[in-house]
Protein backbone atom coordinates (compact mmCIF):
# COMPACT_ATOMS: atom_id res chain seq x y z
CA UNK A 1 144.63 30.05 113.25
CA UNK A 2 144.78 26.34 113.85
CA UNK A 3 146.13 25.23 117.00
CA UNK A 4 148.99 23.15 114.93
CA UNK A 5 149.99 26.57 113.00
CA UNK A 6 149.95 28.35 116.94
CA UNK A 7 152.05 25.70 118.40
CA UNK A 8 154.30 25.60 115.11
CA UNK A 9 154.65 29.79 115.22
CA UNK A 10 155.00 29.74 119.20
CA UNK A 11 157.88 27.32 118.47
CA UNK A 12 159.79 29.42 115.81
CA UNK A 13 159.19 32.33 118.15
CA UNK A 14 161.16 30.30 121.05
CA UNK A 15 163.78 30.08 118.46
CA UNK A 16 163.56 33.50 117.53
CA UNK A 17 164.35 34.57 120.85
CA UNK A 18 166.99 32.53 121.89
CA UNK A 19 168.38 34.21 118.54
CA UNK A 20 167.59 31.63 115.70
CA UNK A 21 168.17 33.29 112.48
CA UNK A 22 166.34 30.38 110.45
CA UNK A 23 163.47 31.56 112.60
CA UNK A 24 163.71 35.14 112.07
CA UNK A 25 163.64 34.25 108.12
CA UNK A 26 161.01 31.84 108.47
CA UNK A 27 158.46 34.33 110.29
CA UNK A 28 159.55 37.31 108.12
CA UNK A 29 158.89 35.25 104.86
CA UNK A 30 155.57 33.89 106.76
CA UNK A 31 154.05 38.14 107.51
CA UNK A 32 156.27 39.93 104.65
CA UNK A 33 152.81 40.02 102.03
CA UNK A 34 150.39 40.59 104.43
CA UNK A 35 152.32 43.28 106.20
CA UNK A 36 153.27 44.87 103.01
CA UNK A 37 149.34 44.68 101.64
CA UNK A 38 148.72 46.15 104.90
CA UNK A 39 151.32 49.28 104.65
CA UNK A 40 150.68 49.70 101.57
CA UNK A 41 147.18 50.71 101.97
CA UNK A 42 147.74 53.53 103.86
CA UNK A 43 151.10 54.46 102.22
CA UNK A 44 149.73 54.23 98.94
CA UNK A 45 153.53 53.05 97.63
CA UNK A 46 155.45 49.72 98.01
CA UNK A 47 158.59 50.98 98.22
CA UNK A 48 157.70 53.00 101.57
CA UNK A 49 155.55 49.98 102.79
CA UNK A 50 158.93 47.50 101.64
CA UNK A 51 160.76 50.22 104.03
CA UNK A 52 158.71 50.27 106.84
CA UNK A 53 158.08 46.46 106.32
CA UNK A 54 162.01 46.08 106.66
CA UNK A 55 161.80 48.79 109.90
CA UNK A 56 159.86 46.49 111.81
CA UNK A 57 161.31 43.25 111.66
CA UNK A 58 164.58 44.82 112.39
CA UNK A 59 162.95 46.10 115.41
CA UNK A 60 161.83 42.50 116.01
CA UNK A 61 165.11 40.91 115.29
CA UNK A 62 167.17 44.03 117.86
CA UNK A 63 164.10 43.25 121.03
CA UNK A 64 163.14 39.42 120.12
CA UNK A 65 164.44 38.62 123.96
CA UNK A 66 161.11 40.74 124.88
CA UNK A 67 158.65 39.17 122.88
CA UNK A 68 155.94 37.20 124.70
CA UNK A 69 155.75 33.71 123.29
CA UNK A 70 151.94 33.42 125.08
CA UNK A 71 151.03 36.60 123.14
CA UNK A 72 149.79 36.69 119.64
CA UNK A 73 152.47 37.68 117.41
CA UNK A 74 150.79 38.71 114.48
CA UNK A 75 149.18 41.19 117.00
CA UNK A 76 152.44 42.60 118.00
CA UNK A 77 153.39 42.75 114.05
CA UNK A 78 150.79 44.69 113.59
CA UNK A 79 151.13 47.12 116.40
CA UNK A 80 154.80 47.83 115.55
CA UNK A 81 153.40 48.66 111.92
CA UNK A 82 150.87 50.60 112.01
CA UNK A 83 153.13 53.11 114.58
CA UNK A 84 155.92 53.02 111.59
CA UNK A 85 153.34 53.48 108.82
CA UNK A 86 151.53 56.32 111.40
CA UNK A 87 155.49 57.92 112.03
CA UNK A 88 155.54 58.06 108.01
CA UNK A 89 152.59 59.39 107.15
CA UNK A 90 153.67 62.26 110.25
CA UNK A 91 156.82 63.23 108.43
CA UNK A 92 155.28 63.13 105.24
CA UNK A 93 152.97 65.48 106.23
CA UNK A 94 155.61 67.99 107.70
């Protein structure tokens, strides 16, 4: 990532945190593909990876006052998703 995209996601997730919801939209519309591609590889359906897609932004959106501007974000996306996608595939198998 260039440092103009870092400084211009840093910046939305300032706003996110002080509780912008034009933010939130803008970084949801930003990951939602990616992080769909990415749950849906292991879920093998896009209405489950849609689901768990939706699971972690609200998780995002409910603890956005602990989010670490510094830290990379799409890091902490992806942490939060693969622990959904890895909960899913745990009750699917029970």
């Amino acid at each position: 990532m260039c440092a103009d995209n870092f400084s211009e996601e840093r910046s939305l997730i300032l706003r996110l945190i002080e509780g912008d919801e034009d933010a939130f939209c803008e970084l949801y519309a930003t990951y939602k593909n990616r992080l769909i591609y990415f749950a849906m590889r292991f879920l093998k359906s896009r209405e489950y990876a849609e689901d768990v897609f939706q699971d972690v932004f609200t998780v995002v959106w409910q603890s956005r006052r602990f989010i670490n501007p510094d830290a990379s974000f799409s890091s902490y996306l992806y942490t939060i998703m693969r622990n959904r996608i890895l909960n899913q595939l745990r009750n699917a198998a029970n």
